[in-house]
N, C-alpha and C. Protein backbone atom coordinates (compact mmCIF):
# COMPACT_ATOMS: atom_id res chain seq x y z
N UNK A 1 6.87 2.52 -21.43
CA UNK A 1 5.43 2.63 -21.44
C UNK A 1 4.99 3.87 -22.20
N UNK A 2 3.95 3.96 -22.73
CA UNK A 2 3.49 4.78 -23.80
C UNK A 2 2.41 5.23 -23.03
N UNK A 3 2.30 6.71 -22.21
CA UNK A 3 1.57 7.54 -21.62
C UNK A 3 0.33 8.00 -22.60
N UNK A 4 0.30 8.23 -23.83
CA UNK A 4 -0.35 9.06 -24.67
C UNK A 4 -1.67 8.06 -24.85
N UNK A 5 -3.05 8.70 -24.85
CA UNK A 5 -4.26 7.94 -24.71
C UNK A 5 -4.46 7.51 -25.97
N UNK A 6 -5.26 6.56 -26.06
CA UNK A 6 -5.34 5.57 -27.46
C UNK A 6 -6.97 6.47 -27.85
N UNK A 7 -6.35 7.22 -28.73
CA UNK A 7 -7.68 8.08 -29.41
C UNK A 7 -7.91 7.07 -30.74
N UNK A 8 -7.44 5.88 -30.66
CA UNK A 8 -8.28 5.28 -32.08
C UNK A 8 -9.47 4.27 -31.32
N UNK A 9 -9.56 4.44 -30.17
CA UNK A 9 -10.75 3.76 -29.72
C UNK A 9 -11.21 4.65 -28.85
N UNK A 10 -12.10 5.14 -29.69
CA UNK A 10 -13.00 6.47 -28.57
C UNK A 10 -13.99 5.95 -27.81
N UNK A 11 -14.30 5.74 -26.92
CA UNK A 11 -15.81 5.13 -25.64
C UNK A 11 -16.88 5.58 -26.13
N UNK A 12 -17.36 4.40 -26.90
CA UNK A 12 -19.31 4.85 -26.90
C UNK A 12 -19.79 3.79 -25.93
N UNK A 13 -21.06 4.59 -25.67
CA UNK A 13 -22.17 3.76 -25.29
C UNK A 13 -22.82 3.05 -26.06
N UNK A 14 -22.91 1.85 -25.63
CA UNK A 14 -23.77 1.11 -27.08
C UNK A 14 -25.35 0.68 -26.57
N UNK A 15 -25.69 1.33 -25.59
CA UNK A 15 -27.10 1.92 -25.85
C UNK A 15 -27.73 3.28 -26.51
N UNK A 16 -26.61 3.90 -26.50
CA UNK A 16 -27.24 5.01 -27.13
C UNK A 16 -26.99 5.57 -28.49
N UNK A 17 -27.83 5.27 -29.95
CA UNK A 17 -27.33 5.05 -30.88
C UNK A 17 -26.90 6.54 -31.77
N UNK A 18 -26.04 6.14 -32.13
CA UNK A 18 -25.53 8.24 -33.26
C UNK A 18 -26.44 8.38 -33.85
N UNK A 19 -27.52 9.34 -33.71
CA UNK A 19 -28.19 10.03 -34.64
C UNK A 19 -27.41 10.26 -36.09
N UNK A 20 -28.52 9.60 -37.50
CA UNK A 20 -28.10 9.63 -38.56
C UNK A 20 -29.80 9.94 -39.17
N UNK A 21 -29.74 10.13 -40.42
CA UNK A 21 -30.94 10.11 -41.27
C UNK A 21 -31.08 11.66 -41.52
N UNK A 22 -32.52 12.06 -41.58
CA UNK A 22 -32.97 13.56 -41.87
C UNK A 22 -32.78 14.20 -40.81
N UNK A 23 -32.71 15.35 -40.33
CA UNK A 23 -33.17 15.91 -38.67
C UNK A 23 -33.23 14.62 -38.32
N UNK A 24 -31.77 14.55 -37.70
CA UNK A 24 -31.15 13.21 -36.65
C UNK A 24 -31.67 13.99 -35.69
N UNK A 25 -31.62 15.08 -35.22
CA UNK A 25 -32.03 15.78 -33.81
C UNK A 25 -33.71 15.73 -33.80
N UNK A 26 -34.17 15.95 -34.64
CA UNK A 26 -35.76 16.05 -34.66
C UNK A 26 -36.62 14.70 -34.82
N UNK A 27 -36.41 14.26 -35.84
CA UNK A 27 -36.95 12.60 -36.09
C UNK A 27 -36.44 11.94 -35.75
N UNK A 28 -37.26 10.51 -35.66
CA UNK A 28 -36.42 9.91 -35.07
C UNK A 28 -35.57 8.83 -36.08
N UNK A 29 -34.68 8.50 -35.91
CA UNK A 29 -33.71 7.87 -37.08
C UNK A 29 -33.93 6.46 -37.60
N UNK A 30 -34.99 6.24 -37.04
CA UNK A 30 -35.57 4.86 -37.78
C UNK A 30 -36.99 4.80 -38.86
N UNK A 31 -37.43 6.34 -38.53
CA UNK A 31 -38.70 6.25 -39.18
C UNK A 31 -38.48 5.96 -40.52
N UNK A 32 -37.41 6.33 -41.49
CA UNK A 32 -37.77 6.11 -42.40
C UNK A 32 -37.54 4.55 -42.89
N UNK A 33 -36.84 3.70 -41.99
CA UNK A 33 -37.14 2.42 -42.90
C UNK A 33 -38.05 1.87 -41.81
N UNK A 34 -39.15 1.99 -41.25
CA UNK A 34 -39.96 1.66 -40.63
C UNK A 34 -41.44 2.24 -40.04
N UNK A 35 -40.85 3.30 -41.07
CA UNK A 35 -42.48 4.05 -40.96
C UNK A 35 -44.00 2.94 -41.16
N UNK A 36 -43.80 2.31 -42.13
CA UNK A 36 -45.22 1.54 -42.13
C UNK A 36 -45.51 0.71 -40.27
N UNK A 37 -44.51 0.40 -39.75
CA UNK A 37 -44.50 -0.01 -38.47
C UNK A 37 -45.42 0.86 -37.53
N UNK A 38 -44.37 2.07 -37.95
CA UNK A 38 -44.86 3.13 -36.59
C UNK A 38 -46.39 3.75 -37.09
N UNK A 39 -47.49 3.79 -38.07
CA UNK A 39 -48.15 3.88 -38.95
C UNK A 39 -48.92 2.44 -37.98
N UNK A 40 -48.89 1.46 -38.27
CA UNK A 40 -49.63 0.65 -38.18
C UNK A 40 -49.99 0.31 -36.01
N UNK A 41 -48.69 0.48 -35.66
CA UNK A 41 -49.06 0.71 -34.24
C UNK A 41 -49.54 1.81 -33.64
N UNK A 42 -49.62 2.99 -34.39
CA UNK A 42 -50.54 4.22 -33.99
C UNK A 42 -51.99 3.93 -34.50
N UNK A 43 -51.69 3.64 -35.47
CA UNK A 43 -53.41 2.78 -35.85
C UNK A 43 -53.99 2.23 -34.47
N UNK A 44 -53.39 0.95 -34.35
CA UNK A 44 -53.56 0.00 -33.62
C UNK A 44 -54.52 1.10 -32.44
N UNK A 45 -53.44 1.71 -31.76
CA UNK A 45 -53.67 2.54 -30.54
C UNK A 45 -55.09 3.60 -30.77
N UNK A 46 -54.94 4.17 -31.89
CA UNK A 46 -56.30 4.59 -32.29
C UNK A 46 -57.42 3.84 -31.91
N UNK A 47 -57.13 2.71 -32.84
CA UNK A 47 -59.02 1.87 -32.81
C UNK A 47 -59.15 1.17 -31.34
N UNK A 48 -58.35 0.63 -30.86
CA UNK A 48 -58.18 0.20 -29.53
C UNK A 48 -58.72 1.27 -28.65
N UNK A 49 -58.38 2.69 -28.46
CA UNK A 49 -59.27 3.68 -28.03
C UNK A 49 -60.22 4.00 -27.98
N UNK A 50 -60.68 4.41 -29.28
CA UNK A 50 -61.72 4.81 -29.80
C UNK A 50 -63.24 3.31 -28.97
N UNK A 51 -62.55 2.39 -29.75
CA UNK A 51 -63.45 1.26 -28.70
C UNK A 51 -63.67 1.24 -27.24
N UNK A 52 -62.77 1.42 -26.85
CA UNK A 52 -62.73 1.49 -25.05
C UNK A 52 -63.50 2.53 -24.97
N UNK A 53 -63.28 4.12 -25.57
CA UNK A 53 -64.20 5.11 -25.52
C UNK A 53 -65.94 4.75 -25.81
N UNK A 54 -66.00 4.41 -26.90
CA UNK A 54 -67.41 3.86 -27.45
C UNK A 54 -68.08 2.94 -26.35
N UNK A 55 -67.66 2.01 -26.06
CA UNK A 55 -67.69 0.85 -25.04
C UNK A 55 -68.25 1.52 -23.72
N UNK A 56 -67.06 2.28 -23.13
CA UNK A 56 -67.11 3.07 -21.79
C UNK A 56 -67.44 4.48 -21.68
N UNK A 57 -67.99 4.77 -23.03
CA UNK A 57 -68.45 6.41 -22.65
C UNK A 57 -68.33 7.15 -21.45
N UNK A 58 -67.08 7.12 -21.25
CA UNK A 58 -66.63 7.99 -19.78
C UNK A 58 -65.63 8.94 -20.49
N UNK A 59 -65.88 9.68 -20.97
CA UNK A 59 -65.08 10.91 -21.16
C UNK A 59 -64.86 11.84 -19.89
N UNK A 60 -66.52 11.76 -19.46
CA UNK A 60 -66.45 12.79 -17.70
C UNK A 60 -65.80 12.18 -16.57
N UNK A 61 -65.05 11.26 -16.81
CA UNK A 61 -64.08 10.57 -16.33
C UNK A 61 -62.68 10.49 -16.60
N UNK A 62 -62.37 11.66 -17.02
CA UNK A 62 -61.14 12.01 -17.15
C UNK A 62 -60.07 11.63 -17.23
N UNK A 63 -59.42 11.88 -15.79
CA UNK A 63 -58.35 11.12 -15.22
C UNK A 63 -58.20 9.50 -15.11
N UNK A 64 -59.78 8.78 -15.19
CA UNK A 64 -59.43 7.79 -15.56
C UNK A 64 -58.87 7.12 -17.09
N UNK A 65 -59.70 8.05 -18.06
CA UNK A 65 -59.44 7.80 -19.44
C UNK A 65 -58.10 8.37 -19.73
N UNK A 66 -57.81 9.35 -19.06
CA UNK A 66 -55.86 8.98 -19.23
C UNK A 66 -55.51 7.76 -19.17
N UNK A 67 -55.88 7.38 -17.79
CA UNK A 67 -54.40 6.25 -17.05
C UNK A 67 -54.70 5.23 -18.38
N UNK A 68 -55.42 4.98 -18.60
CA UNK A 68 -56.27 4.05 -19.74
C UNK A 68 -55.37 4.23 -20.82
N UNK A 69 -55.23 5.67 -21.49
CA UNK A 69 -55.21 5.98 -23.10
C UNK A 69 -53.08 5.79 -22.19
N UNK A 70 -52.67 6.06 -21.33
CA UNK A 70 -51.59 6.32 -20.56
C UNK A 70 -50.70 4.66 -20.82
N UNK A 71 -52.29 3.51 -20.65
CA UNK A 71 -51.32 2.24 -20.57
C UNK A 71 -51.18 1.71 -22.46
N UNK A 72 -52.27 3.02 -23.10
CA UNK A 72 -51.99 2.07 -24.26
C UNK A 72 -51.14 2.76 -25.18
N UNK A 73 -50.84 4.09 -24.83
CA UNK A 73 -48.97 4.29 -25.40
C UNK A 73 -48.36 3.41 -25.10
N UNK A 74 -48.15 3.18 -23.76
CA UNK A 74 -46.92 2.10 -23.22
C UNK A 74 -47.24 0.82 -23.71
N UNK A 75 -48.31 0.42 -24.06
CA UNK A 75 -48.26 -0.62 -24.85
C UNK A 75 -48.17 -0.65 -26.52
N UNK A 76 -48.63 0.03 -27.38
CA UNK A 76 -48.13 0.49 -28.37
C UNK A 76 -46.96 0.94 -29.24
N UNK A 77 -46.62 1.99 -28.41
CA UNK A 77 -45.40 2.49 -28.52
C UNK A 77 -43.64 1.79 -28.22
N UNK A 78 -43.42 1.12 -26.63
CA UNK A 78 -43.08 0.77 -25.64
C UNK A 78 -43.42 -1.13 -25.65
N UNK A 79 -43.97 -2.07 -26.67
CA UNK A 79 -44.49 -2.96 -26.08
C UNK A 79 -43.70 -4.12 -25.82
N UNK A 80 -42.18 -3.98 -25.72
CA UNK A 80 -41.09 -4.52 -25.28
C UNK A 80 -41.03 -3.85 -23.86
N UNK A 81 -41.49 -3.20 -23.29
CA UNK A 81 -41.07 -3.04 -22.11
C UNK A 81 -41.62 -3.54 -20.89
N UNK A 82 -41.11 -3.38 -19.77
CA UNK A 82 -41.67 -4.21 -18.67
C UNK A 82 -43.07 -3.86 -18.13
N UNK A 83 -43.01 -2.40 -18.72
CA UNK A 83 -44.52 -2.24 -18.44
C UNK A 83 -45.77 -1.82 -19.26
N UNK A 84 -45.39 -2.82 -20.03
CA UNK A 84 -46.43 -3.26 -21.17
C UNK A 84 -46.95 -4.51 -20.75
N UNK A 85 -46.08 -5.23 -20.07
CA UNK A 85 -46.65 -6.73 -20.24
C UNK A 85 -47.81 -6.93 -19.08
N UNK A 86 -48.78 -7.59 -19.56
CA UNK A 86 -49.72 -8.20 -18.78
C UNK A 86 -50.04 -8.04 -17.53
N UNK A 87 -48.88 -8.63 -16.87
CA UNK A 87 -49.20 -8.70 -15.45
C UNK A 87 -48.67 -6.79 -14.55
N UNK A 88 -48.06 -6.42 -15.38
CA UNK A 88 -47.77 -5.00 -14.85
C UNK A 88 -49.31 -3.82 -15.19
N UNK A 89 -49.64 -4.06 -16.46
CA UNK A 89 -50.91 -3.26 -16.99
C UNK A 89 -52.01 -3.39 -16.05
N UNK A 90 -52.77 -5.01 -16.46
CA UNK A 90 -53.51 -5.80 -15.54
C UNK A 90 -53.02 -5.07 -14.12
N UNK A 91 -52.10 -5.68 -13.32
CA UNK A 91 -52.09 -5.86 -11.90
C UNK A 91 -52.09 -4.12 -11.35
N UNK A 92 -51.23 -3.54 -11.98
CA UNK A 92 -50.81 -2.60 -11.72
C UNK A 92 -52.42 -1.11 -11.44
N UNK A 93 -53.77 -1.60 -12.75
CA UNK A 93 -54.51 -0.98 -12.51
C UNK A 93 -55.33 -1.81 -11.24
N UNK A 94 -55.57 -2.92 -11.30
CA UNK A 94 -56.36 -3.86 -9.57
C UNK A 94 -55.63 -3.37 -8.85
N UNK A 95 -54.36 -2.98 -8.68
CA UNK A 95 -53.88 -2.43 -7.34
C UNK A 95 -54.61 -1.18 -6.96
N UNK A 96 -54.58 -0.45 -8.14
CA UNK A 96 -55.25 1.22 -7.65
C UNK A 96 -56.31 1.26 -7.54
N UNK A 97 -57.27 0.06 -8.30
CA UNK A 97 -58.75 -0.02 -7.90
C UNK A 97 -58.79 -0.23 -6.91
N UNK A 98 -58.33 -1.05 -6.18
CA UNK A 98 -58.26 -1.47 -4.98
C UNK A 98 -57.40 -0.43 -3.65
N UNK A 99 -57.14 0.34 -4.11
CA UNK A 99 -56.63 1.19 -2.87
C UNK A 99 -57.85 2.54 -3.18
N UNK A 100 -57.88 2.32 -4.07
CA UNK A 100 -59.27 3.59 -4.45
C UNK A 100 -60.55 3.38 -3.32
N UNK A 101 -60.57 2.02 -3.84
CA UNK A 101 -61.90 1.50 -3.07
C UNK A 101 -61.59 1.03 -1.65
N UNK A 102 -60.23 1.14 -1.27
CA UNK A 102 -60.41 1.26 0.65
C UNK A 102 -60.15 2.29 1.30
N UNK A 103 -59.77 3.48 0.33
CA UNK A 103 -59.89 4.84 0.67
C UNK A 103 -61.05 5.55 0.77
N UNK A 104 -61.87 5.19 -0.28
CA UNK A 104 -63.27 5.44 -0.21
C UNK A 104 -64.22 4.51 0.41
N UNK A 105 -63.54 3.79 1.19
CA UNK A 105 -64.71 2.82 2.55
C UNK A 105 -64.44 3.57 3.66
N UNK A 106 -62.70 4.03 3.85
CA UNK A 106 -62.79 4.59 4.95
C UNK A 106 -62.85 5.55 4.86
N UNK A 107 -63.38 6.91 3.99
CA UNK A 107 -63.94 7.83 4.71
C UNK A 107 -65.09 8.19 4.35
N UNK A 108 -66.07 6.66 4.23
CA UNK A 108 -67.59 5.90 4.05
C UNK A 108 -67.41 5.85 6.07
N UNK A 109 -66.80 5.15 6.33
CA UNK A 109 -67.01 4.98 7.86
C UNK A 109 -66.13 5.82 8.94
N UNK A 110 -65.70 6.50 8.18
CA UNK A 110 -64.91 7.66 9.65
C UNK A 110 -66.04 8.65 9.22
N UNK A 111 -66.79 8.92 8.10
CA UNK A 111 -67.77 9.97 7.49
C UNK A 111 -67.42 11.08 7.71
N UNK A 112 -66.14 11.47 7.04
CA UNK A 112 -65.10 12.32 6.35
C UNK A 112 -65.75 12.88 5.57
N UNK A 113 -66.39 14.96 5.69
CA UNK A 113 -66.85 15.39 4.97
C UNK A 113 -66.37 14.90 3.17
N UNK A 114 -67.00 15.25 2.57
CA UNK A 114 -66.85 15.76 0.86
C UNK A 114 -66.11 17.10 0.40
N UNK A 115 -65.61 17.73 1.20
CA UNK A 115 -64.73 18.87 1.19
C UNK A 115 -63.54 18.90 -0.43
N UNK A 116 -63.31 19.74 -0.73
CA UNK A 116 -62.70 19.19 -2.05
C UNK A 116 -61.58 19.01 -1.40
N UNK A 117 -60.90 19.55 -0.18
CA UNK A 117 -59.40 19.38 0.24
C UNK A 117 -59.33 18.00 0.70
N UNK A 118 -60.51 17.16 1.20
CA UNK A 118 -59.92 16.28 1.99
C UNK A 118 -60.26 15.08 0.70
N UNK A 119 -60.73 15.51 -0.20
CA UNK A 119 -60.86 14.72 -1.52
C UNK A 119 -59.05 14.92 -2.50
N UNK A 120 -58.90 16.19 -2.41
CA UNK A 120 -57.59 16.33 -2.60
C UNK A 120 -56.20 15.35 -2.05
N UNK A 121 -56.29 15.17 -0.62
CA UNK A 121 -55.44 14.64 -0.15
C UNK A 121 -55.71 13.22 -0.12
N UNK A 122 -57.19 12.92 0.06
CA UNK A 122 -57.27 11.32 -0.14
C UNK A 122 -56.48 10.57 -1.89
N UNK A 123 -56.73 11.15 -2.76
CA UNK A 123 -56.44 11.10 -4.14
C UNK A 123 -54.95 11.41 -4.15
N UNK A 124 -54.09 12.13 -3.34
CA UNK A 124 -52.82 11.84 -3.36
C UNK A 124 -52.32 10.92 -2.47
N UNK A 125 -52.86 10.05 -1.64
CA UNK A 125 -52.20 9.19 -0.18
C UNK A 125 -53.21 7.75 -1.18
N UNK A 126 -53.73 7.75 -1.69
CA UNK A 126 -54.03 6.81 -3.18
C UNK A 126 -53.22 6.36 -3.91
N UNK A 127 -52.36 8.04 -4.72
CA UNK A 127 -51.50 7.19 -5.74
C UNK A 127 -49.65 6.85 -5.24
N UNK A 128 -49.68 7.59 -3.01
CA UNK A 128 -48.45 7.35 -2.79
C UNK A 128 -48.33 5.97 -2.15
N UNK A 129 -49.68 5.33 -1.52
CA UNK A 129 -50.02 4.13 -1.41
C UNK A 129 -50.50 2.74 -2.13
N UNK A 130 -50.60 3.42 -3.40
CA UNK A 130 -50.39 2.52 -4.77
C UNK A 130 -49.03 2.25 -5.21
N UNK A 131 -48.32 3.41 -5.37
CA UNK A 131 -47.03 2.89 -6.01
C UNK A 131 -46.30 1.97 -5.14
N UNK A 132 -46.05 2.51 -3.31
CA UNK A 132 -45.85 1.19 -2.54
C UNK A 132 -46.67 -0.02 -3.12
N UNK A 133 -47.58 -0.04 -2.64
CA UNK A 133 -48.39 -1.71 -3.16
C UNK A 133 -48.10 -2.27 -4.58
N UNK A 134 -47.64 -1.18 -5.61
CA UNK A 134 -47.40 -1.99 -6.82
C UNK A 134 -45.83 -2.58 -6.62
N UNK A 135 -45.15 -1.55 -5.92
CA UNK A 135 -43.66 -1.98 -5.69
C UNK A 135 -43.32 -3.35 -5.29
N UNK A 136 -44.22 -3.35 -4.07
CA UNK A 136 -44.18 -4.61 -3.37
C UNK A 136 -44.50 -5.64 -4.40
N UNK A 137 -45.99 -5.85 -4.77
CA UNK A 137 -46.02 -6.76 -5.51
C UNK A 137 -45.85 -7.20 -7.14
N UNK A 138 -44.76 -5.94 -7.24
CA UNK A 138 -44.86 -6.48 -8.57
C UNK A 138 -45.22 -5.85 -9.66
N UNK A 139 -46.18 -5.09 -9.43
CA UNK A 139 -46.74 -4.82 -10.74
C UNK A 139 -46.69 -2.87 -11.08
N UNK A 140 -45.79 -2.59 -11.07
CA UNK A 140 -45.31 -1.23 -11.38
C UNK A 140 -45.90 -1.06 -12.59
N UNK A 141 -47.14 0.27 -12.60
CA UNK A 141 -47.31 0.60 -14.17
C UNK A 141 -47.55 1.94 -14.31
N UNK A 142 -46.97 3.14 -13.94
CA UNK A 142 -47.19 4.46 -14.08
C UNK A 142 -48.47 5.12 -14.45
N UNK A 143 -49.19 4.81 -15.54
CA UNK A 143 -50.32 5.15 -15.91
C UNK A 143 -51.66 4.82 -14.73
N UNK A 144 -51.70 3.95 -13.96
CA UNK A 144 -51.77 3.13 -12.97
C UNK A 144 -52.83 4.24 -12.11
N UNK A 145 -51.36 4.97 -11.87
CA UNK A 145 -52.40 6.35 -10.92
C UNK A 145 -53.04 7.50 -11.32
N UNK A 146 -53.11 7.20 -12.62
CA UNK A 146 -54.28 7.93 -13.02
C UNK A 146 -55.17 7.21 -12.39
N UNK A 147 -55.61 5.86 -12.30
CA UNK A 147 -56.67 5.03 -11.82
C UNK A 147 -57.26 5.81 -10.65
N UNK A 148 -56.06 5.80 -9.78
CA UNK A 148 -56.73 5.57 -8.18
C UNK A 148 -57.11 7.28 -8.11
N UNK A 149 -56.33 8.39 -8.92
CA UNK A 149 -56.67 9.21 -8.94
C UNK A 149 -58.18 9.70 -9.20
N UNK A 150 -58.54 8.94 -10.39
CA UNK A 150 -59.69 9.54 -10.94
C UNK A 150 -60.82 9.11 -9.98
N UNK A 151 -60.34 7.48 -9.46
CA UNK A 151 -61.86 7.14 -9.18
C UNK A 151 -61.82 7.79 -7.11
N UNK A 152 -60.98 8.28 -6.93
CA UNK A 152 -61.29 9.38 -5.57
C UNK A 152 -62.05 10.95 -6.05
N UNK A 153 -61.16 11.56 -6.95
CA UNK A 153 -61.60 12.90 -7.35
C UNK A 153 -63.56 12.80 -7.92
N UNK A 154 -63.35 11.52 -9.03
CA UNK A 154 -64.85 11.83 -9.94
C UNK A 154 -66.03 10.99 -9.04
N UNK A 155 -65.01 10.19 -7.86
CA UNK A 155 -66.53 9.21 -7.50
C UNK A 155 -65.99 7.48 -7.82
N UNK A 156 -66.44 6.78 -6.74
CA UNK A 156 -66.02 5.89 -7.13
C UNK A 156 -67.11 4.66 -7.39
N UNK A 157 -67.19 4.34 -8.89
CA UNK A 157 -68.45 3.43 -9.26
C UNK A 157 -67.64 2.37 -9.95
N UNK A 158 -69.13 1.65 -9.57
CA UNK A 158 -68.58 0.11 -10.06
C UNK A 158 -67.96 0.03 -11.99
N UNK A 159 -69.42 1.26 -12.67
CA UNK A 159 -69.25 1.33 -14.44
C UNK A 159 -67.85 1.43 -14.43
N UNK A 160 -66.90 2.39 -13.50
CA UNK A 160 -65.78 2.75 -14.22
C UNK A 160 -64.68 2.19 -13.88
N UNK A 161 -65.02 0.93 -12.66
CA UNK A 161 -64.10 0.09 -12.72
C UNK A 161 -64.27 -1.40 -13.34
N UNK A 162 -65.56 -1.78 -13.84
CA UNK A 162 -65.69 -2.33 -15.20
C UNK A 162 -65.00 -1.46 -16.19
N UNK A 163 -65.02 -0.42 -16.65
CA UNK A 163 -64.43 0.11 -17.66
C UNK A 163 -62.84 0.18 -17.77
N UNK A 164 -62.33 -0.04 -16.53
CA UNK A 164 -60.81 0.21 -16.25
C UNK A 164 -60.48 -1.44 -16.25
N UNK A 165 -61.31 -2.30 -15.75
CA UNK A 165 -60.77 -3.81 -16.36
C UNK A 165 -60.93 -4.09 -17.28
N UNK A 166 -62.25 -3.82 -17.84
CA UNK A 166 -62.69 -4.48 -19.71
C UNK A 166 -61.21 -3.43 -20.77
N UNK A 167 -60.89 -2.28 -20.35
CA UNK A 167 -60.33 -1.93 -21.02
C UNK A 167 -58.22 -2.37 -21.18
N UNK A 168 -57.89 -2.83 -19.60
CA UNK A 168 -57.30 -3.24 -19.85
C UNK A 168 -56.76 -4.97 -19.84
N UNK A 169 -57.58 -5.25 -20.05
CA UNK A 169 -57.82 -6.81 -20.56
C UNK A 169 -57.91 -6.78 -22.04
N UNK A 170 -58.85 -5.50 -22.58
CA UNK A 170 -58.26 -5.75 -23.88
C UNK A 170 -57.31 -5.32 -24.30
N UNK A 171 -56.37 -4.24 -23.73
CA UNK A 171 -55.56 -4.14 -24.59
C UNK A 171 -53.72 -4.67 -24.20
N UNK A 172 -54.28 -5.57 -23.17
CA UNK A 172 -53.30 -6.62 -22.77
C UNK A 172 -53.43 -7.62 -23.86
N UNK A 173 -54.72 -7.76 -24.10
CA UNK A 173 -54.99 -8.89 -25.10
C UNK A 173 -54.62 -8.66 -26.62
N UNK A 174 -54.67 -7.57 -26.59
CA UNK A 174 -54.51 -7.04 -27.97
C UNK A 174 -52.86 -7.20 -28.35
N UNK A 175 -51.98 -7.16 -26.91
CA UNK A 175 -50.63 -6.96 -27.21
C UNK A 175 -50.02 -8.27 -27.03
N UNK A 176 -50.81 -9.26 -26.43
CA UNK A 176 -50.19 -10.65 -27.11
C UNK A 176 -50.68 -11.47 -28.43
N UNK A 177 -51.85 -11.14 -28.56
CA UNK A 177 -51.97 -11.03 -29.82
C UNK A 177 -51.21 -10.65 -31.07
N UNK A 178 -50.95 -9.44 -31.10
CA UNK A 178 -49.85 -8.86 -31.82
C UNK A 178 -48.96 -8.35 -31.38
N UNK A 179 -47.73 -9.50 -30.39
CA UNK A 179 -46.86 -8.62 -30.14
C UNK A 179 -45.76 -9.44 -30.65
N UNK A 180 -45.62 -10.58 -31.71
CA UNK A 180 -44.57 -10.64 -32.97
C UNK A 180 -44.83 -9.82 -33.77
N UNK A 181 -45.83 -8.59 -33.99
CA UNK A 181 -45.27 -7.66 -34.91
C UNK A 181 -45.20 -6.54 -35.22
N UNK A 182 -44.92 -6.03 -33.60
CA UNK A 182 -45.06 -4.89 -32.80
C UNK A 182 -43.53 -4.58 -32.53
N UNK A 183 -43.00 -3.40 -32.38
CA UNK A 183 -41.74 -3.35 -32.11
C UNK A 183 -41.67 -1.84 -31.42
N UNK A 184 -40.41 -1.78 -30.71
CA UNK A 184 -40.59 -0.41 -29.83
C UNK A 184 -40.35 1.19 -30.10
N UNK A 185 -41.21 1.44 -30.57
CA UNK A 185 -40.83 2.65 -31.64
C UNK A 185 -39.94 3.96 -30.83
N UNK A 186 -39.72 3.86 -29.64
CA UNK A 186 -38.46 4.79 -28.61
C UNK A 186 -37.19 4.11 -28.83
């Protein structure tokens, strides 16, 4: 028997590919035969914004216009992944609307000062009772709790949860639309 290790087959991972090209460490090693790609899906993500912004003029809404601008990297960037698709984007923000809005019934009827601390802690037992509820059903989407965040901290109105569905309906829509010619730029 031949003890000595077989160094002509060294162990890669074949998910993780050898950096080659310019600054293999800095760029990333596909841009250059696919720059017009990554170019045209940053576009994409631009005007798709910029509309939702125009549309929903909620800038003083902050934290919601993250989770928002939050799902349309992951859809842009990411739109092979599991939480790009539809029912994770979609479901994933109705879940946090919806825990937003029974956090803010009940302390509508326990009549739980306005204190910023107890606004503090409602807005975190939001996004640790969202991620359960998305777990359960399904619809895991990180950007998500920005949702339930914003609409405890800024107030919770109906405009900005029209604005958190119209916005991601479109840009669910936008990614089956174009998602033969979209590819995952990570």
């Amino acid at each position: 028997m031949n003890n000595k290790k077989n160094k002509s087959n060294p162990i890669h991972l074949p998910h993780i590919p050898t950096p080659h090209g310019v600054l293999p460490n800095i760029l990333d090693q596909y841009i250059h035969s696919k720059w017009p790609q990554y170019l045209l899906q940053c576009f994409l993500a631009i005007v798709s914004l910029f509309l939702i912004l125009i549309i929903g003029d909620s800038v003083m809404r902050a934290a919601i216009v993250v989770g928002v601008a939050s799902s349309a990297f992951t859809i842009f960037v990411v739109p092979d992944s599991i939480a790009a698709t539809p029912r994770k984007v979609i479901g994933g923000h109705l879940v946090a609307i919806l825990i937003a809005l029974l956090i803010v019934v009940l302390i509508q009827v326990l009549n739980i000062n306005d204190s910023r601390l107890i606004l503090n802690i409602c807005a975190a037992v939001s996004v640790g009772i969202g991620i359960i509820i998305m777990v359960v059903t399904n619809t895991e989407h990180p950007p998500a709790a920005g949702t339930s965040l914003g609409l405890i901290i800024h107030g919770f109105d109906w405009s900005s949860v029209i604005f958190i569905i119209a916005s991601t309906l479109l840009l669910s829509l936008i990614r089956i639309i174009l998602r033969h010619r979209m590819i995952n730029l990570l």
